[in-house]
C-alpha atoms as a PDB file:
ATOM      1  CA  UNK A   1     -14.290  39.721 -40.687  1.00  0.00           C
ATOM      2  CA  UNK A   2     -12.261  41.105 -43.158  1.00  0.00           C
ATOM      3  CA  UNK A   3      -8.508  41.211 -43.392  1.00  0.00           C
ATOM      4  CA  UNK A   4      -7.706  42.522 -46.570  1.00  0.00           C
ATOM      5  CA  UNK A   5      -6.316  46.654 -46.570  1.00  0.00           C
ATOM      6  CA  UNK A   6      -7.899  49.228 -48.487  1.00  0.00           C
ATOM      7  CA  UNK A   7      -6.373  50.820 -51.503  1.00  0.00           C
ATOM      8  CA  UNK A   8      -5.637  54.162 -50.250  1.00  0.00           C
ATOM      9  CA  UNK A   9      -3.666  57.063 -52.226  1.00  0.00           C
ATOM     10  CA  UNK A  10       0.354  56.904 -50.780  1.00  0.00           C
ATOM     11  CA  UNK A  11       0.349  60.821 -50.233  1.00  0.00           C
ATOM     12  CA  UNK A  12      -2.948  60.313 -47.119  1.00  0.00           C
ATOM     13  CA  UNK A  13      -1.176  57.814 -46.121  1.00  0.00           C
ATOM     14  CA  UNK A  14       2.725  59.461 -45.281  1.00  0.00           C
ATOM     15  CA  UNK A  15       0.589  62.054 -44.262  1.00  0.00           C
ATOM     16  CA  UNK A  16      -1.292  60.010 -41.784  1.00  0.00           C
ATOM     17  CA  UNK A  17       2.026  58.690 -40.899  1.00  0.00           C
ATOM     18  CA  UNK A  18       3.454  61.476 -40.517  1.00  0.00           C
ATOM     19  CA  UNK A  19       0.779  62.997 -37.735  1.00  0.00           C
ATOM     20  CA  UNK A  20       0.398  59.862 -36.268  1.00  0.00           C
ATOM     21  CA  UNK A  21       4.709  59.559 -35.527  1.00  0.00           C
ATOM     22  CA  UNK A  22       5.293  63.316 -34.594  1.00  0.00           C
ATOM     23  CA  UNK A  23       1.729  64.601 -33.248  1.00  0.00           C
ATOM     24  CA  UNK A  24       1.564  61.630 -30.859  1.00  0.00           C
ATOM     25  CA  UNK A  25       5.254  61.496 -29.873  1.00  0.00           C
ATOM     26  CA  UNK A  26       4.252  65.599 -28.894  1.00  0.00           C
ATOM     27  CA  UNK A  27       1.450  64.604 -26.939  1.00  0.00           C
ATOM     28  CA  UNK A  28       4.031  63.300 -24.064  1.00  0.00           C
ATOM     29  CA  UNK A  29       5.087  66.975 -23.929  1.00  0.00           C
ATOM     30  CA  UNK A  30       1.830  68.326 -23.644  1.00  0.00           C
ATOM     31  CA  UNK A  31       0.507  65.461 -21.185  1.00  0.00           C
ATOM     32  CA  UNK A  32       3.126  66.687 -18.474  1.00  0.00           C
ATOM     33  CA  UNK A  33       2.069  70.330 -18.910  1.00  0.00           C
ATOM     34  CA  UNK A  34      -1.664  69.324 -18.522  1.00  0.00           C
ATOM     35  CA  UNK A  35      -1.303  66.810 -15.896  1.00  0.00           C
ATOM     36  CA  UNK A  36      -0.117  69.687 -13.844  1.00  0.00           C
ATOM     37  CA  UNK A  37      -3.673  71.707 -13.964  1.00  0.00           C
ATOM     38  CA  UNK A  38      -6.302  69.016 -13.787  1.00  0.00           C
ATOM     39  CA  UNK A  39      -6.563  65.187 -12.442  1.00  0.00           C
ATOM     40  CA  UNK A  40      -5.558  62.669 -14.626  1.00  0.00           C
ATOM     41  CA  UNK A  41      -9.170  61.014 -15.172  1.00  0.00           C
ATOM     42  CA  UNK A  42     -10.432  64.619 -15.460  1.00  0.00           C
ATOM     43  CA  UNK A  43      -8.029  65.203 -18.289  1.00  0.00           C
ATOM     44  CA  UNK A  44      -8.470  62.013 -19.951  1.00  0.00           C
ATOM     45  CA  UNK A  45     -12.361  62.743 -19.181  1.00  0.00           C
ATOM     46  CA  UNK A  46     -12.126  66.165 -20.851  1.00  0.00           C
ATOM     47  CA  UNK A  47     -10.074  65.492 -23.678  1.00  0.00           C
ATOM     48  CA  UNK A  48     -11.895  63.243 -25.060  1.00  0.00           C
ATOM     49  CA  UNK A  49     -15.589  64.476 -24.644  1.00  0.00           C
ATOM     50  CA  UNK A  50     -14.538  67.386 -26.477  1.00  0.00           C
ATOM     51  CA  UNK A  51     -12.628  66.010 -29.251  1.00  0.00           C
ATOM     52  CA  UNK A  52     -16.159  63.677 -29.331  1.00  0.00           C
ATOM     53  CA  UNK A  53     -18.686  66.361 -29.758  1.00  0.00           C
ATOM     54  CA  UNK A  54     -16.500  68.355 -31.971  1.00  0.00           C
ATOM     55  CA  UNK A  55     -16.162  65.708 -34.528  1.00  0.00           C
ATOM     56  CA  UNK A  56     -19.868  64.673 -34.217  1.00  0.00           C
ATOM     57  CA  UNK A  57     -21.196  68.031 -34.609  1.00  0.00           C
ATOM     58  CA  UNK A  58     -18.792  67.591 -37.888  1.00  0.00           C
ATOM     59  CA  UNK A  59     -20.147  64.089 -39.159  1.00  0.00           C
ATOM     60  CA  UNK A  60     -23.029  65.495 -38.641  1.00  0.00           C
ATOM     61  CA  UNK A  61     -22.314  68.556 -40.726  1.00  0.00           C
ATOM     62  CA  UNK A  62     -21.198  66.253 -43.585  1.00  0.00           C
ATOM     63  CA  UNK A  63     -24.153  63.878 -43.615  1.00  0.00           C
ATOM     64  CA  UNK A  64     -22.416  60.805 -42.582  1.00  0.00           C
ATOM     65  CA  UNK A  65     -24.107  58.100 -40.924  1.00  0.00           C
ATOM     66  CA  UNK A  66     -23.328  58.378 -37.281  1.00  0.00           C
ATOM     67  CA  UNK A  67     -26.157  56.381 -35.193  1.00  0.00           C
ATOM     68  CA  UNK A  68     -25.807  52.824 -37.049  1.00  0.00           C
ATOM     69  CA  UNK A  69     -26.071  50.719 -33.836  1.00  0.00           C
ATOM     70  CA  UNK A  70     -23.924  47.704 -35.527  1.00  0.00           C
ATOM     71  CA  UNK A  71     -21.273  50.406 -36.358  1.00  0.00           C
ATOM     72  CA  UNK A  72     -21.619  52.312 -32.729  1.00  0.00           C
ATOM     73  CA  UNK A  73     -21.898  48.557 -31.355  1.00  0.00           C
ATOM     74  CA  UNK A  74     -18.058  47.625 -32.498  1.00  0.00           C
ATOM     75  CA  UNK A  75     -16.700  51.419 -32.129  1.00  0.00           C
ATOM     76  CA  UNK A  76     -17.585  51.142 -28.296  1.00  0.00           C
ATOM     77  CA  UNK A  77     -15.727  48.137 -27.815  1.00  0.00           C
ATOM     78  CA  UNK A  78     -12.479  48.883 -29.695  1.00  0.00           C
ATOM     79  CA  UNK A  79     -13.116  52.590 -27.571  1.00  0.00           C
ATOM     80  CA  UNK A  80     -12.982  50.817 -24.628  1.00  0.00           C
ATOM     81  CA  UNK A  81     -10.000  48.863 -25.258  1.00  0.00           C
ATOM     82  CA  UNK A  82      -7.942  51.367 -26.523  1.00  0.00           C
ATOM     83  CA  UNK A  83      -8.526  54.774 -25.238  1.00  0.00           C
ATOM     84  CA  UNK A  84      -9.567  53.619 -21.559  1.00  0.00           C
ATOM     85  CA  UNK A  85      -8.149  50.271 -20.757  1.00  0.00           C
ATOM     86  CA  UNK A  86      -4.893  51.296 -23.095  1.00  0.00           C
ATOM     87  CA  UNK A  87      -4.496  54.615 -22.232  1.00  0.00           C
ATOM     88  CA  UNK A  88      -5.640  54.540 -18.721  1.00  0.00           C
ATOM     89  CA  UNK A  89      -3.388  52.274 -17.554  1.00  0.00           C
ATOM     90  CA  UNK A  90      -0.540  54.909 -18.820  1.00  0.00           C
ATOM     91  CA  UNK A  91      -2.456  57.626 -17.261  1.00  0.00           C
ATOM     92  CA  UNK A  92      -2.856  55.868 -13.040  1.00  0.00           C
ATOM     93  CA  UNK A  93       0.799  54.130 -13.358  1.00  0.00           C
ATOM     94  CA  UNK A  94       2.491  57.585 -14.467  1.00  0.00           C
ATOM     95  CA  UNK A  95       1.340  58.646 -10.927  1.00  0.00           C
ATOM     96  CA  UNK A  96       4.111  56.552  -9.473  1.00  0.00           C
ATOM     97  CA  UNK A  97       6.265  55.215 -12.385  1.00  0.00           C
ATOM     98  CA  UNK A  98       9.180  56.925 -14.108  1.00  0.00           C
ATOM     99  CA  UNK A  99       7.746  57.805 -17.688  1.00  0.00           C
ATOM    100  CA  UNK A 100      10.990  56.272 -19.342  1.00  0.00           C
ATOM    101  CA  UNK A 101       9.978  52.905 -17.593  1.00  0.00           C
ATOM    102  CA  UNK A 102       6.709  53.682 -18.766  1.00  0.00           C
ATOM    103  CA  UNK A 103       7.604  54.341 -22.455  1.00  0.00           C
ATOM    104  CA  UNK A 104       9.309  51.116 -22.594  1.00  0.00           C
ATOM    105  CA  UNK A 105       6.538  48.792 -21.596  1.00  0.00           C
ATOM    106  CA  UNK A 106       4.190  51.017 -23.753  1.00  0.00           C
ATOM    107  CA  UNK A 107       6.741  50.234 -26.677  1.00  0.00           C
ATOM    108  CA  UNK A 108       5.805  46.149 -26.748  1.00  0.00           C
ATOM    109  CA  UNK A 109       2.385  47.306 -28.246  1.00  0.00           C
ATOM    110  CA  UNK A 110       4.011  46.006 -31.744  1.00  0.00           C
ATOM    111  CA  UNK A 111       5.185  42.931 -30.235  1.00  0.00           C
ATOM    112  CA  UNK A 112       1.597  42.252 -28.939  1.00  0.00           C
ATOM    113  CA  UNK A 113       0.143  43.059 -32.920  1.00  0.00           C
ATOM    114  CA  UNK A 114       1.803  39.994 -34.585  1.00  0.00           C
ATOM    115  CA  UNK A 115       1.008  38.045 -31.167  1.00  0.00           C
ATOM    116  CA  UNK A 116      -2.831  38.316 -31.499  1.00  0.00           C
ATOM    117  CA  UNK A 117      -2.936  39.336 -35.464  1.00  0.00           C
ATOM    118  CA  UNK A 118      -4.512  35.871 -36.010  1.00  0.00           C
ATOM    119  CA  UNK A 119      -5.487  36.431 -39.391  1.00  0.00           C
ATOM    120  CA  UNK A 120      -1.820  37.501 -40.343  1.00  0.00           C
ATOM    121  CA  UNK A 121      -0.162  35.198 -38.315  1.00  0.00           C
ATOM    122  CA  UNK A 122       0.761  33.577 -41.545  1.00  0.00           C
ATOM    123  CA  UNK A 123       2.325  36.964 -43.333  1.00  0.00           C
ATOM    124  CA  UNK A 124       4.186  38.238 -40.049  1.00  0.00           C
ATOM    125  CA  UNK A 125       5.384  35.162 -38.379  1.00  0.00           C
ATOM    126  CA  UNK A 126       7.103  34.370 -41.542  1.00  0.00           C
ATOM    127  CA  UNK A 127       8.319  37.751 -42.625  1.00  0.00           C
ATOM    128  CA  UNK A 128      11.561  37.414 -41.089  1.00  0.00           C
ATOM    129  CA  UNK A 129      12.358  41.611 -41.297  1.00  0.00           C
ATOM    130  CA  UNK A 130       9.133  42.155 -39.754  1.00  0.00           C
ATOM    131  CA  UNK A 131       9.965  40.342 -37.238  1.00  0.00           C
ATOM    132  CA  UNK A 132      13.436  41.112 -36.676  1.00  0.00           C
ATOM    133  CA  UNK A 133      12.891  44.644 -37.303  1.00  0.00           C
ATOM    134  CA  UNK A 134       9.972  44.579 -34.103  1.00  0.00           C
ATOM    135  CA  UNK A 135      12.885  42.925 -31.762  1.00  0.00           C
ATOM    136  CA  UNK A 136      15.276  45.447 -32.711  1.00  0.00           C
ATOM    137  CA  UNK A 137      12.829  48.588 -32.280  1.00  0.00           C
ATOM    138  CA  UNK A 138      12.057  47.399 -28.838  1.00  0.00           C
ATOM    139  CA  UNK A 139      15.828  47.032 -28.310  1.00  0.00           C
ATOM    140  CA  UNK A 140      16.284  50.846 -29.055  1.00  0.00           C
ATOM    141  CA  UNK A 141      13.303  51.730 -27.084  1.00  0.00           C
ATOM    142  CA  UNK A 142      15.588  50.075 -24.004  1.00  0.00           C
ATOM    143  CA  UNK A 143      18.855  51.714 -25.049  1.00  0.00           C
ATOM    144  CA  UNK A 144      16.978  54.524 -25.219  1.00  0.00           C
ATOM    145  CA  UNK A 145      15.722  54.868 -21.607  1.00  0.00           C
ATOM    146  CA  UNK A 146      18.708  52.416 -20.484  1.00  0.00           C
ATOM    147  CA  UNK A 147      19.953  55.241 -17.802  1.00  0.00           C
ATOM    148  CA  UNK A 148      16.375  55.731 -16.764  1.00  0.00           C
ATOM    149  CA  UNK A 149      15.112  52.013 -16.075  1.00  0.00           C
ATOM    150  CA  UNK A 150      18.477  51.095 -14.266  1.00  0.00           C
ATOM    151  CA  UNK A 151      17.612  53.938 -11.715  1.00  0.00           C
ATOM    152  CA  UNK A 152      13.968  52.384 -11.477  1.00  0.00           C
ATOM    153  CA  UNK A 153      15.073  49.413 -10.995  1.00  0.00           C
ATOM    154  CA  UNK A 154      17.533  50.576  -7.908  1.00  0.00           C
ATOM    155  CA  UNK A 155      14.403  51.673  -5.888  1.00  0.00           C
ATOM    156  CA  UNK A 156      13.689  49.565  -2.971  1.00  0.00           C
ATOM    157  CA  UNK A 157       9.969  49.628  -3.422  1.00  0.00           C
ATOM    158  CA  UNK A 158       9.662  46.888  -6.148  1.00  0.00           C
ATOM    159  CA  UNK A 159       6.291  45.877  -5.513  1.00  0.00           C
ATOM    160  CA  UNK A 160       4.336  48.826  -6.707  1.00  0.00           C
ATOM    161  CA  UNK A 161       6.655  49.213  -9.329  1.00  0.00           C
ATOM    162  CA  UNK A 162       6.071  45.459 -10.223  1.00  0.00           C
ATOM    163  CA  UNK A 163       2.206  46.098 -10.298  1.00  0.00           C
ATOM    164  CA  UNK A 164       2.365  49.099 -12.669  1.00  0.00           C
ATOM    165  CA  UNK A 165       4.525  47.605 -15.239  1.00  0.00           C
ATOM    166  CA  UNK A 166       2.138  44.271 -15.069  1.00  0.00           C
ATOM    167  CA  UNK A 167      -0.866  46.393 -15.492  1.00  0.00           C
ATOM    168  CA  UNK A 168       1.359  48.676 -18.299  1.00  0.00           C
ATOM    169  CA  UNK A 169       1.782  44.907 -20.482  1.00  0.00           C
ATOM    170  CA  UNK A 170      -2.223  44.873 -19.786  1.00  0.00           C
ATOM    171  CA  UNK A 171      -2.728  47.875 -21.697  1.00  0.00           C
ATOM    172  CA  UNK A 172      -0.185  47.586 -24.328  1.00  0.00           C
ATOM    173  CA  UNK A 173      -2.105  44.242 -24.879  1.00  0.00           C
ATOM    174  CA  UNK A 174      -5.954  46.276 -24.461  1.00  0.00           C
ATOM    175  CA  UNK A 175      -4.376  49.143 -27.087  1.00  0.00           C
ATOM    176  CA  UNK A 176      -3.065  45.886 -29.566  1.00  0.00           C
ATOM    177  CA  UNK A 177      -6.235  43.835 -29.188  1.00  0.00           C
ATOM    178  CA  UNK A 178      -8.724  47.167 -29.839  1.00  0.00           C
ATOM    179  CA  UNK A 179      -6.629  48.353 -32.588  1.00  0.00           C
ATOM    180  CA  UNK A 180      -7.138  45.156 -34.505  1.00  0.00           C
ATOM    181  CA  UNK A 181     -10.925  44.742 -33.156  1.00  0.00           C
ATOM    182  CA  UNK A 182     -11.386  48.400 -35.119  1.00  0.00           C
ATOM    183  CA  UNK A 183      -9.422  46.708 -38.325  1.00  0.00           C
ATOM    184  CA  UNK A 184     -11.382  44.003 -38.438  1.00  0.00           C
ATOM    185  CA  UNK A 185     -14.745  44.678 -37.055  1.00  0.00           C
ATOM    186  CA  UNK A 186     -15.401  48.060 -37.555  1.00  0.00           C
ATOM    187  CA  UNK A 187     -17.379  49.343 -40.536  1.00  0.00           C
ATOM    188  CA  UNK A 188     -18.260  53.212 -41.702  1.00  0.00           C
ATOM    189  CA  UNK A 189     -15.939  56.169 -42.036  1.00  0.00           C
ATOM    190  CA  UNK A 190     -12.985  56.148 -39.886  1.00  0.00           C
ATOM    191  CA  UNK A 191     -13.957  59.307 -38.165  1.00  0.00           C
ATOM    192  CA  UNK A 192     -17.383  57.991 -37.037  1.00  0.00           C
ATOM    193  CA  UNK A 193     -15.783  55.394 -35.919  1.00  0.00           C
ATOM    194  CA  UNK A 194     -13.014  57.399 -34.044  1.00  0.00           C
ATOM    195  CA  UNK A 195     -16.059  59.973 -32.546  1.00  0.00           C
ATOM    196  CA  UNK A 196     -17.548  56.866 -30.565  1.00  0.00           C
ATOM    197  CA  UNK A 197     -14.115  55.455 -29.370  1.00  0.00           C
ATOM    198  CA  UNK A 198     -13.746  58.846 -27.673  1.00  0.00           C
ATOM    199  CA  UNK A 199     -17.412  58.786 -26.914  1.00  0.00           C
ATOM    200  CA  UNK A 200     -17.187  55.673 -24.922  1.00  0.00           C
ATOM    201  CA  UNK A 201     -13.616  56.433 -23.325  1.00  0.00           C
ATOM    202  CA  UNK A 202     -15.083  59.931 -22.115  1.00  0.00           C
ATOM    203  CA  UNK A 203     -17.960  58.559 -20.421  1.00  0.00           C
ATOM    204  CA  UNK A 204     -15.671  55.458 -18.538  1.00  0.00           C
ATOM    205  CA  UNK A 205     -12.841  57.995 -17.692  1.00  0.00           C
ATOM    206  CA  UNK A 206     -15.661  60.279 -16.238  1.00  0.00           C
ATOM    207  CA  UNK A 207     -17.115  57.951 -14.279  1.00  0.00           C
ATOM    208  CA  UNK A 208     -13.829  56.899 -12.783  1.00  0.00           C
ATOM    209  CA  UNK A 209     -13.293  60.330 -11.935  1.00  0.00           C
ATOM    210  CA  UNK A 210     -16.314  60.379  -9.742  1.00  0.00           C
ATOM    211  CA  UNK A 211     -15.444  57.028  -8.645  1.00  0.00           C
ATOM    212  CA  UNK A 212     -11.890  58.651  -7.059  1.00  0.00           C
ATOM    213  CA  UNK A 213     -14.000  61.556  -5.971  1.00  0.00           C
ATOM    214  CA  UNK A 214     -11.547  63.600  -8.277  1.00  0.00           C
ATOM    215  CA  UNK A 215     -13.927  66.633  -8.578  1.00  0.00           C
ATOM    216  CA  UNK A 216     -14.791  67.778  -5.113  1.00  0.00           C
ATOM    217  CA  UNK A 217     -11.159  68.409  -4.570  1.00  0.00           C
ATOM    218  CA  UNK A 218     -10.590  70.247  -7.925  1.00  0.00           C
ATOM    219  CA  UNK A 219     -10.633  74.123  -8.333  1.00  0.00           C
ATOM    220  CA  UNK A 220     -10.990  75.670 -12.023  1.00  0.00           C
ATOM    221  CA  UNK A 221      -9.826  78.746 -10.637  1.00  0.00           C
ATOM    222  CA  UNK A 222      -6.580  77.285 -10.324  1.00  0.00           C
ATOM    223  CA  UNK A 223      -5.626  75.517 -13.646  1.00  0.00           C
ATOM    224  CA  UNK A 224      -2.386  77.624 -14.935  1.00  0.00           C
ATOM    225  CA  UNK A 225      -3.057  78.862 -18.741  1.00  0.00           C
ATOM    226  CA  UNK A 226      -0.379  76.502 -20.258  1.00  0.00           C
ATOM    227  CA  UNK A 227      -2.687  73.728 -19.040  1.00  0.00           C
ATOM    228  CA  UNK A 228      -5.535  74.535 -20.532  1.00  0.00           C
ATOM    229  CA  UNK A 229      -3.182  75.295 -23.713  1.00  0.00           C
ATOM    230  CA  UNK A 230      -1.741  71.769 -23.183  1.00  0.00           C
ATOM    231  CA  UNK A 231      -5.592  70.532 -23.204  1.00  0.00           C
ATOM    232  CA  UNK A 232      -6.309  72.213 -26.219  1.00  0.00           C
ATOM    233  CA  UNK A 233      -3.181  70.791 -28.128  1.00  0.00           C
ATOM    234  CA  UNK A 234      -4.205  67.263 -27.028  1.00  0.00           C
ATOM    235  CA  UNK A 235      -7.805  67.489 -28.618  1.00  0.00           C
ATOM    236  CA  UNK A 236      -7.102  68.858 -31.673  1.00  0.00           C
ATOM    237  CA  UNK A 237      -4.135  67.119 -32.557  1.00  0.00           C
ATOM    238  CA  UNK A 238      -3.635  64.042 -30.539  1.00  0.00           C
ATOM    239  CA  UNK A 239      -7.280  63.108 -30.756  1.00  0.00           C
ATOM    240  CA  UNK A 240      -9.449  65.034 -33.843  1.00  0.00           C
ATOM    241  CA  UNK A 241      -6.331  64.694 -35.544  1.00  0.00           C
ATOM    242  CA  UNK A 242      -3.498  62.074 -33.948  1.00  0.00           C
ATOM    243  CA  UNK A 243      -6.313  59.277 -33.343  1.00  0.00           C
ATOM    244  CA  UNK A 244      -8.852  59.888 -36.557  1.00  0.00           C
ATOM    245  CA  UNK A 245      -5.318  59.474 -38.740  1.00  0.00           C
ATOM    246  CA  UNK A 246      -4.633  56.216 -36.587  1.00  0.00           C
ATOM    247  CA  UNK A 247      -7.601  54.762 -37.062  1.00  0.00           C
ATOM    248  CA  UNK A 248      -7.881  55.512 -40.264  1.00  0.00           C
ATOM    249  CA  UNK A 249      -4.456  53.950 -40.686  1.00  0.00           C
ATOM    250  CA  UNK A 250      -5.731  50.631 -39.360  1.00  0.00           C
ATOM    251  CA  UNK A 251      -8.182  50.347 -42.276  1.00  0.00           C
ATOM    252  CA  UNK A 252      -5.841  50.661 -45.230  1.00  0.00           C
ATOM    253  CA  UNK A 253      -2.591  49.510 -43.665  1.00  0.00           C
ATOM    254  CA  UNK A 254      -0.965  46.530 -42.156  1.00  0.00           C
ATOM    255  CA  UNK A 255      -1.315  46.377 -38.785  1.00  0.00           C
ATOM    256  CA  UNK A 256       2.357  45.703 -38.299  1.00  0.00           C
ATOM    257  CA  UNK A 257       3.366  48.599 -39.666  1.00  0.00           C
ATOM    258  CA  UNK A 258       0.947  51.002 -38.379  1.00  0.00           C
ATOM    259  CA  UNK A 259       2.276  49.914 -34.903  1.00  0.00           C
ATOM    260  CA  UNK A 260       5.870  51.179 -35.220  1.00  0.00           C
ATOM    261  CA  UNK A 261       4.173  54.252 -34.167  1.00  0.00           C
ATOM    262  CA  UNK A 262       4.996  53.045 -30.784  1.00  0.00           C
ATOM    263  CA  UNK A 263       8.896  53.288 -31.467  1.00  0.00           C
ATOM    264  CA  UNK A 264       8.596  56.630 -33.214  1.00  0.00           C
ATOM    265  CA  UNK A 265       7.013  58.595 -30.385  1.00  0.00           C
ATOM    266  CA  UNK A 266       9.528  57.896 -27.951  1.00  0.00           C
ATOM    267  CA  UNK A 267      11.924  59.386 -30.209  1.00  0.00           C
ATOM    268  CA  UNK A 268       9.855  62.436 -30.963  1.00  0.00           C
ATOM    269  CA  UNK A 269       9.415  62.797 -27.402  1.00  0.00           C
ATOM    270  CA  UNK A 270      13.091  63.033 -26.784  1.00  0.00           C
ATOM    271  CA  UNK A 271      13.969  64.810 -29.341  1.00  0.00           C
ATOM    272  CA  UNK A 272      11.305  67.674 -28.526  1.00  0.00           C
ATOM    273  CA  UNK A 273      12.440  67.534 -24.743  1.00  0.00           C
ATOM    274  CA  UNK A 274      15.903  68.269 -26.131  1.00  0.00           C
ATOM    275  CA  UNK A 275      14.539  71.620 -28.154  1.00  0.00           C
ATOM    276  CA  UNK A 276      12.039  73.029 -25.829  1.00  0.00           C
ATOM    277  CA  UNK A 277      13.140  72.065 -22.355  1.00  0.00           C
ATOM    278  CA  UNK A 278      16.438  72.397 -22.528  1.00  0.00           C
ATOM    279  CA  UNK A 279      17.099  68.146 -21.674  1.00  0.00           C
ATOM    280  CA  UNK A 280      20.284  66.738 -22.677  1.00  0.00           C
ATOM    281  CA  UNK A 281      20.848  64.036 -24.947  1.00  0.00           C
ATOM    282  CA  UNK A 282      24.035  61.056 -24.348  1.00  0.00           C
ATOM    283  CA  UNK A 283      25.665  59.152 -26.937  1.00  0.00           C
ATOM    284  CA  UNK A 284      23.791  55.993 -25.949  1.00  0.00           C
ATOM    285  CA  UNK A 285      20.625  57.585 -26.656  1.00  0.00           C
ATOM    286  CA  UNK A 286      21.836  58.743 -29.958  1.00  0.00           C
ATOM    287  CA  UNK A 287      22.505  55.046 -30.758  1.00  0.00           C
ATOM    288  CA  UNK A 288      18.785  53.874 -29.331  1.00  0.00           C
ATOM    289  CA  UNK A 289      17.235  56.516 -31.262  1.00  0.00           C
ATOM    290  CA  UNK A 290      19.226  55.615 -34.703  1.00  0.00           C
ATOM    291  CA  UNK A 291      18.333  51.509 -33.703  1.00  0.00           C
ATOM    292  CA  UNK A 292      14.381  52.342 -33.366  1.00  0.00           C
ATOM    293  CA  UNK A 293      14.679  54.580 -36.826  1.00  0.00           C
ATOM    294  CA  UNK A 294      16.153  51.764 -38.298  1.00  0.00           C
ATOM    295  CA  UNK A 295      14.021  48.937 -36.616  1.00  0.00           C
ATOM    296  CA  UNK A 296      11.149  50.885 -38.807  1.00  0.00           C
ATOM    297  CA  UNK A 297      12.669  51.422 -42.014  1.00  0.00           C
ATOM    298  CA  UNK A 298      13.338  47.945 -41.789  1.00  0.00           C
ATOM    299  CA  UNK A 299       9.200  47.037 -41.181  1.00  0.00           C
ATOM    300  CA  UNK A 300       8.275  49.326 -43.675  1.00  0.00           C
ATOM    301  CA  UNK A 301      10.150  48.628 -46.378  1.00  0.00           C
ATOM    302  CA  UNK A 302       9.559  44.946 -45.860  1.00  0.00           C
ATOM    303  CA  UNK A 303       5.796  45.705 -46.125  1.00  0.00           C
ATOM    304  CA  UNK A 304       6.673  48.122 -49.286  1.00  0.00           C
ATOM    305  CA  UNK A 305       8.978  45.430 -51.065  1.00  0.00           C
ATOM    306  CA  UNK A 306       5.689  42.712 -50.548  1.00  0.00           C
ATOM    307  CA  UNK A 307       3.171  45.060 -51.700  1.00  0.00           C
ATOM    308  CA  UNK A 308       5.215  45.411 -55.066  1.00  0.00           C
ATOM    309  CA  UNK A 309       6.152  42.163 -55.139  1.00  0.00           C
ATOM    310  CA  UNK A 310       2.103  41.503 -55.220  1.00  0.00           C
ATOM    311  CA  UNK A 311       1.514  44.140 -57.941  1.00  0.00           C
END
């Protein structure tokens, strides 16, 4: 197991930023839209066997090595963690949670990388900005959506609720644990490993579709076009291009850092439902988004300042 990060030119890597901050944080906005045409399993089902076969028909085209079983062997499980366990659990408790609520609990993911980053427990748990600046991010995330969870929480039917956000801190944990699994464990390109993550996911999400009998109650006829738009969106830029970047990401970055994508999105998520669907924005949120900005400026240039400081 290795933990050391690959040199990796600084101009990939803002640009992996970059896609990874404001292509996921649109994939919220596209999400609703598509959840409104197909079933959620369907969707995660469809999304990702596409984005799969796209990019192995294109590893394919470029000669890499795609059926290493020791490389497929570790891309399956870090799959599995992340884009079923991890994003599954966002997908079945958005059926009955407020998304704010579920933004929040999404947002601990960076809390959960230092917690089971063993091999940089050393580095993070004694890099006081990195820590303080992970505390403070989730703090925004909350001012953020502080309107939002206090209505939540004024529902008298707590003990759904209660389930969802205990199997939300499941995920965040699956997404944390797989993302680090991939760091570590993974070997190959990035985007071979990335095709058999959504490999694996596709095949689990469509077999929980069949499981919930999701396809003898849905009609094709009937999805509206900006769905399938919405579905298009989603796998070419949150997967082919939002999760490839990601993963890539984990291989020449610190973990730590990498995961402030979680405090980003919200932001991009609000700031695009102020734009293009006409949402209003408060003062408080205005703070919350300016505490999260800062929460990762602080990570970042904590993890720039060591870098230097380490030639």
């Amino acid at each position: 197991m290795s933990t050391k990060n690959t040199p990796a030119p600084i101009s990939l890597v803002v640009l992996a930023f970059a896609i990874v901050y404001i292509v996921w944080g649109s994939t919220y906005f596209f999400i609703q839209k598509a959840i409104h045409g197909f079933p959620p399993f369907i969707l995660g089902a469809l999304r990702f066997a596409v984005a799969a076969l796209i990019m192995l028909l294109w590893c394919l085209y470029k000669g890499e090595k795609v059926f290493n079983w020791q490389q497929v062997k570790h891309a399956l499980v870090s799959g599995l963690l992340l884009l079923f366990v991890g994003n599954g659990a966002v997908i079945w408790v958005e059926q009955f949670l407020p998304s704010a609520l579920v933004a929040i609990l999404v947002s601990s993911a960076p809390l959960w990388f230092v917690l089971l980053d063993r091999p940089m427990w050393k580095s993070n748990l004694n890099s006081k900005a990195t820590i303080l600046g992970l505390f403070i991010g989730f703090i925004g995330v909350i001012i953020l959506f502080y309107k939002n969870v206090i209505s939540a929480f004024s529902d008298e039917d707590s003990m759904l609720e209660m389930g969802g956000m205990f199997l939300l801190v499941l995920g965040a944990m699956s997404w944390a644990g797989g993302s680090l699994y991939s760091k570590y464990y993974s070997s190959g390109t990035a985007i071979v490993n990335s095709t058999w993550q959504m490999f694996i996911a596709s095949v689990a999400f469509t077999t929980c579709s069949f499981l919930k009998n999701e396809p003898a109650g849905f009609d094709w006829t009937t999805v509206p076009t900006d769905a399938w738009l919405s579905l298009g969106y989603l796998i070419v830029f949150g997967s082919i291009a939002g999760f490839s970047a990601y993963v890539w990401l984990l291989e020449v970055r610190p973990a730590t850092q990498v995961s402030t994508y979680a405090y980003v999105n919200p932001v991009v998520a609000v700031l695009l439902g102020v734009f293009f669907a006409n949402e209003t924005i408060t003062v408080l949120q205005v703070v919350g988004l300016g505490v999260i900005l800062a929460s990762v400026l602080m990570i970042n240039l904590a993890k720039y300042r060591k870098q230097v400081a380490a030639g």
